[in-house]
Protein backbone atom coordinates (compact mmCIF):
# COMPACT_ATOMS: atom_id res chain seq x y z
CA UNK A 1 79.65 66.68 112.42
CA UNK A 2 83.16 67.13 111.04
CA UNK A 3 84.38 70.38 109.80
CA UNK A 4 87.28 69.94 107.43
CA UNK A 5 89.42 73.13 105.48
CA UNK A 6 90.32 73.20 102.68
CA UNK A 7 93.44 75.16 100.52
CA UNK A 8 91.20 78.28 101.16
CA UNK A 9 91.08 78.77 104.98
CA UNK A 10 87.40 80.10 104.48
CA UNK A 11 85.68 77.75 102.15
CA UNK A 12 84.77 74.21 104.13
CA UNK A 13 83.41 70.69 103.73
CA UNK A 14 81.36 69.62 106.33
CA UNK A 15 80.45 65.54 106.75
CA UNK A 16 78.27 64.51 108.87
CA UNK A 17 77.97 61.80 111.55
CA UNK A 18 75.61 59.26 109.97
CA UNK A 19 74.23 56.78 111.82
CA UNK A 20 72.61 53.74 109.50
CA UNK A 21 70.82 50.55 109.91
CA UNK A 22 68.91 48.20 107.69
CA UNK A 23 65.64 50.38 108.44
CA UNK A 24 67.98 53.38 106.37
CA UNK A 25 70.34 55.91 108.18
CA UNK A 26 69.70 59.54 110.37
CA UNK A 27 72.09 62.23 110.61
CA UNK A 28 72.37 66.07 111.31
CA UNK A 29 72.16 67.84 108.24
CA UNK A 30 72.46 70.89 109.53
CA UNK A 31 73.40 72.54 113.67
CA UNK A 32 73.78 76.45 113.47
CA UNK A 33 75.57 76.49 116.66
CA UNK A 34 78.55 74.75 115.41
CA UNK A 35 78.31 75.58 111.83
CA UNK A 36 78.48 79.57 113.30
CA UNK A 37 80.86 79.14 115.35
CA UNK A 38 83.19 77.78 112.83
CA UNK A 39 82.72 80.51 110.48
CA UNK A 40 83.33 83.36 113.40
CA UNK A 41 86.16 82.14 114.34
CA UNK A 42 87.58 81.33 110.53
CA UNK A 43 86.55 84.27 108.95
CA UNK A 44 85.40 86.40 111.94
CA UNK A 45 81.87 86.53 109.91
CA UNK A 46 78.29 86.69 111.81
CA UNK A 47 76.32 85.73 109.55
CA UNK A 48 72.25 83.97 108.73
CA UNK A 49 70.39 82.06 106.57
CA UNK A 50 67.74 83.77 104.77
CA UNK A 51 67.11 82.03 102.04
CA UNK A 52 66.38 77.72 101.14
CA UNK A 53 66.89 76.75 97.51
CA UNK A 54 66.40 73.92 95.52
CA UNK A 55 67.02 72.62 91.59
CA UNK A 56 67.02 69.71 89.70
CA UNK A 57 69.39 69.27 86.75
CA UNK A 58 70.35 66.76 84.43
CA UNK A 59 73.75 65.06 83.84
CA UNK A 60 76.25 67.19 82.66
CA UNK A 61 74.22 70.43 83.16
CA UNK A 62 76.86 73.16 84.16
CA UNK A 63 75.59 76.30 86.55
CA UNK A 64 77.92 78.61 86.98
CA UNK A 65 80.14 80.45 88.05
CA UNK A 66 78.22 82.96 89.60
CA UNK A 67 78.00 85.61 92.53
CA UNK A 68 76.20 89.28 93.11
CA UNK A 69 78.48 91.99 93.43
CA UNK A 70 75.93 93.19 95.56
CA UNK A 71 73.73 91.63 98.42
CA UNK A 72 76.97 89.10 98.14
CA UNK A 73 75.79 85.63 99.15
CA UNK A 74 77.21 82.91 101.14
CA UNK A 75 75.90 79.60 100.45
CA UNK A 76 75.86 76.18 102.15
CA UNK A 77 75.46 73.66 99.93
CA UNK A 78 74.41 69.92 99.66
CA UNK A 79 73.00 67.14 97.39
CA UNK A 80 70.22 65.08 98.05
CA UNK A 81 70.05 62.70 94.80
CA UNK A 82 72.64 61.93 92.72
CA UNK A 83 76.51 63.78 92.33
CA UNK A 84 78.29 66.96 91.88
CA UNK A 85 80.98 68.51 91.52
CA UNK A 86 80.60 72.15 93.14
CA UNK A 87 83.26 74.89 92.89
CA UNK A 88 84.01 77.80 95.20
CA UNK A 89 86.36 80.70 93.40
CA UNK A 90 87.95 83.74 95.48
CA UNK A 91 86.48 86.92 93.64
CA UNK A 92 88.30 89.37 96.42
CA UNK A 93 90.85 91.17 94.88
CA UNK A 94 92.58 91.80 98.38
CA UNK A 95 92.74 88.25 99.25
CA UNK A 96 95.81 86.01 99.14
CA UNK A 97 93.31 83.68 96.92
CA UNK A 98 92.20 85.67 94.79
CA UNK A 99 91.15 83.81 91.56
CA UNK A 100 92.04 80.51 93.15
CA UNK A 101 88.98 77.49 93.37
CA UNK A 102 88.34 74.83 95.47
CA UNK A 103 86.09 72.36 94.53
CA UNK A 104 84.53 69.38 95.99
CA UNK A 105 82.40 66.06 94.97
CA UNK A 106 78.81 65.98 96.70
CA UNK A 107 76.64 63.43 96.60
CA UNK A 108 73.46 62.02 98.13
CA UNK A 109 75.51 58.87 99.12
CA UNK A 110 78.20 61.21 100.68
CA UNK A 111 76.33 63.66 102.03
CA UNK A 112 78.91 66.03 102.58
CA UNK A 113 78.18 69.92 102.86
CA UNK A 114 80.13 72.96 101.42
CA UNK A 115 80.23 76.13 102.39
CA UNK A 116 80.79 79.04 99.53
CA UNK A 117 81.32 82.28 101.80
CA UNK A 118 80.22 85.73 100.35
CA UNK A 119 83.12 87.20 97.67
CA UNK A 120 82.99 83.87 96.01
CA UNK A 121 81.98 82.77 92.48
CA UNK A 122 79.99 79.47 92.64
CA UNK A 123 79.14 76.71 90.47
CA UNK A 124 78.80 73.32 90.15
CA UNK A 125 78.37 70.57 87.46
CA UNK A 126 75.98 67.18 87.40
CA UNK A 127 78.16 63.84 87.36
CA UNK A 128 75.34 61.53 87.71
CA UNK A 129 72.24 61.47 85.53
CA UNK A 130 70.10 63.79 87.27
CA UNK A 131 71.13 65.85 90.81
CA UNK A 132 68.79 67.44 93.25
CA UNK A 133 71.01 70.31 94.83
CA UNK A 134 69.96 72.10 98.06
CA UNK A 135 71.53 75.56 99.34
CA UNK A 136 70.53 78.04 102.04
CA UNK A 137 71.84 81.84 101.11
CA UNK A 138 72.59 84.44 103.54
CA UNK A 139 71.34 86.75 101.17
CA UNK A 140 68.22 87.26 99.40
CA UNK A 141 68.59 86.41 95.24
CA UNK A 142 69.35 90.33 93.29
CA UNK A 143 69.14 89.32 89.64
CA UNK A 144 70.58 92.98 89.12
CA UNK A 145 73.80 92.01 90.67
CA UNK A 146 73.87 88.88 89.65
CA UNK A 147 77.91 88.54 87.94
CA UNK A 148 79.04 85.45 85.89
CA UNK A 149 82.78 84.02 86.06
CA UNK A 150 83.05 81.96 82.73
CA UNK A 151 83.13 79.00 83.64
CA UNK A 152 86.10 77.87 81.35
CA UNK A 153 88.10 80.50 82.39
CA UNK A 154 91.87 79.74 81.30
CA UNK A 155 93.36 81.23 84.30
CA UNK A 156 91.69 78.59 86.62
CA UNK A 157 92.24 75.42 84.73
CA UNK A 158 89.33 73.82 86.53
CA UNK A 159 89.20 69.98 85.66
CA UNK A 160 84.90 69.88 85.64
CA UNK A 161 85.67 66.18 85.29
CA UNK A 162 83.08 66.14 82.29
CA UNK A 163 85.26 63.42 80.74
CA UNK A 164 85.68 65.83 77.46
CA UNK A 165 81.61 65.90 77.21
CA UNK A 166 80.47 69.40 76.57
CA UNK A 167 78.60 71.17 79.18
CA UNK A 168 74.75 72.26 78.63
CA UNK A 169 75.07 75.58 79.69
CA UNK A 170 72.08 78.80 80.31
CA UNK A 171 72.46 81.50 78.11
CA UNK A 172 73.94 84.13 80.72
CA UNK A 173 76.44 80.60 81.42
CA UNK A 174 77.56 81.00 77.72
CA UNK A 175 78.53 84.87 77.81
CA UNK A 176 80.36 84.46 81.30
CA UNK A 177 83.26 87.09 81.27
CA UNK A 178 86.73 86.38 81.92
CA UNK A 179 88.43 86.78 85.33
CA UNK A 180 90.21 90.00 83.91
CA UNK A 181 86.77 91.28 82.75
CA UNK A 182 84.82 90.72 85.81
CA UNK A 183 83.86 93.09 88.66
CA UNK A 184 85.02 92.02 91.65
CA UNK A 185 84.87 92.50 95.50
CA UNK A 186 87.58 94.78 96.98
């Protein structure tokens, strides 16, 4: 298992060792020892996994950008069918990245992982016709302090790679408030 960084020291891909045959491949999806240790010594966080999530959503299907102001969540992310691209966005105002992203492609052929720490937004858009996306949280789901980022926020000039296709988009996904507008971690 390879942990890489990325522009924001905390977010991280992980890829995984795969070893693959013609019977079909094996590989770690997932070791808490090093994944932990990684994070405690990036972000000096101690931190579990409390929660496994799963959806299914069709090309071009936008979720996002979204985080709880309270009960904040940290999420490790992955897909299992199909592609992604997933975005990470700083939402503490004392950080040197505040309001900057990182994104990354995910896919079940390159099984990579990302990690989303708490204080980020979080979203992610389908690429391929249909996506299965896994997560674990290190919070429990608070719909009451559930925030939304819009997700074409002009500030971040995120390229969602959607080829000038428009997004299908939830309702809250539609009223997402600017980066000015939103609450934010301290």
């Amino acid at each position: 298992m390879k942990i890489i960084e990325t522009t924001i020291p905390e977010v991280c891909i992980i890829e995984p060792s795969v070893f693959g045959d013609e019977r079909g491949f094996f590989f770690e999806s997932y070791n808490e020892k090093v994944f932990m240790e990684h994070i405690k010594e990036t972000s000096g966080l101690d931190l579990n996994f409390v929660q496994d999530n799963h959806s299914r959503s069709s090309k071009n299907v936008l979720r996002g950008l979204h985080y709880q102001i309270k009960q904040a969540q940290g999420k490790l992310v992955r897909v299992v069918s199909g592609e992604v691209l997933d975005i990470a966005v700083d939402m503490r105002k004392s950080s040197p990245t505040f309001g900057k992203w990182v994104g990354e492609n995910l896919s079940a052929e390159n099984k990579k992982m990302f990690w989303v720490p708490p204080g980020f937004a979080h979203g992610f858009v389908v690429l391929s016709e249909s996506a299965d996306f896994l997560y674990k949280t290190t919070d429990y789901y608070a719909p009451e302090h559930e925030r939304t980022l819009a997700w074409d926020e002009a500030s971040l000039d995120i390229d969602w790679q959607l080829n000038g296709e428009t997004p299908t988009l939830s309702e809250k996904d539609k009223i997402g408030k600017s980066l000015d507008e939103c609450e934010t971690y301290a």
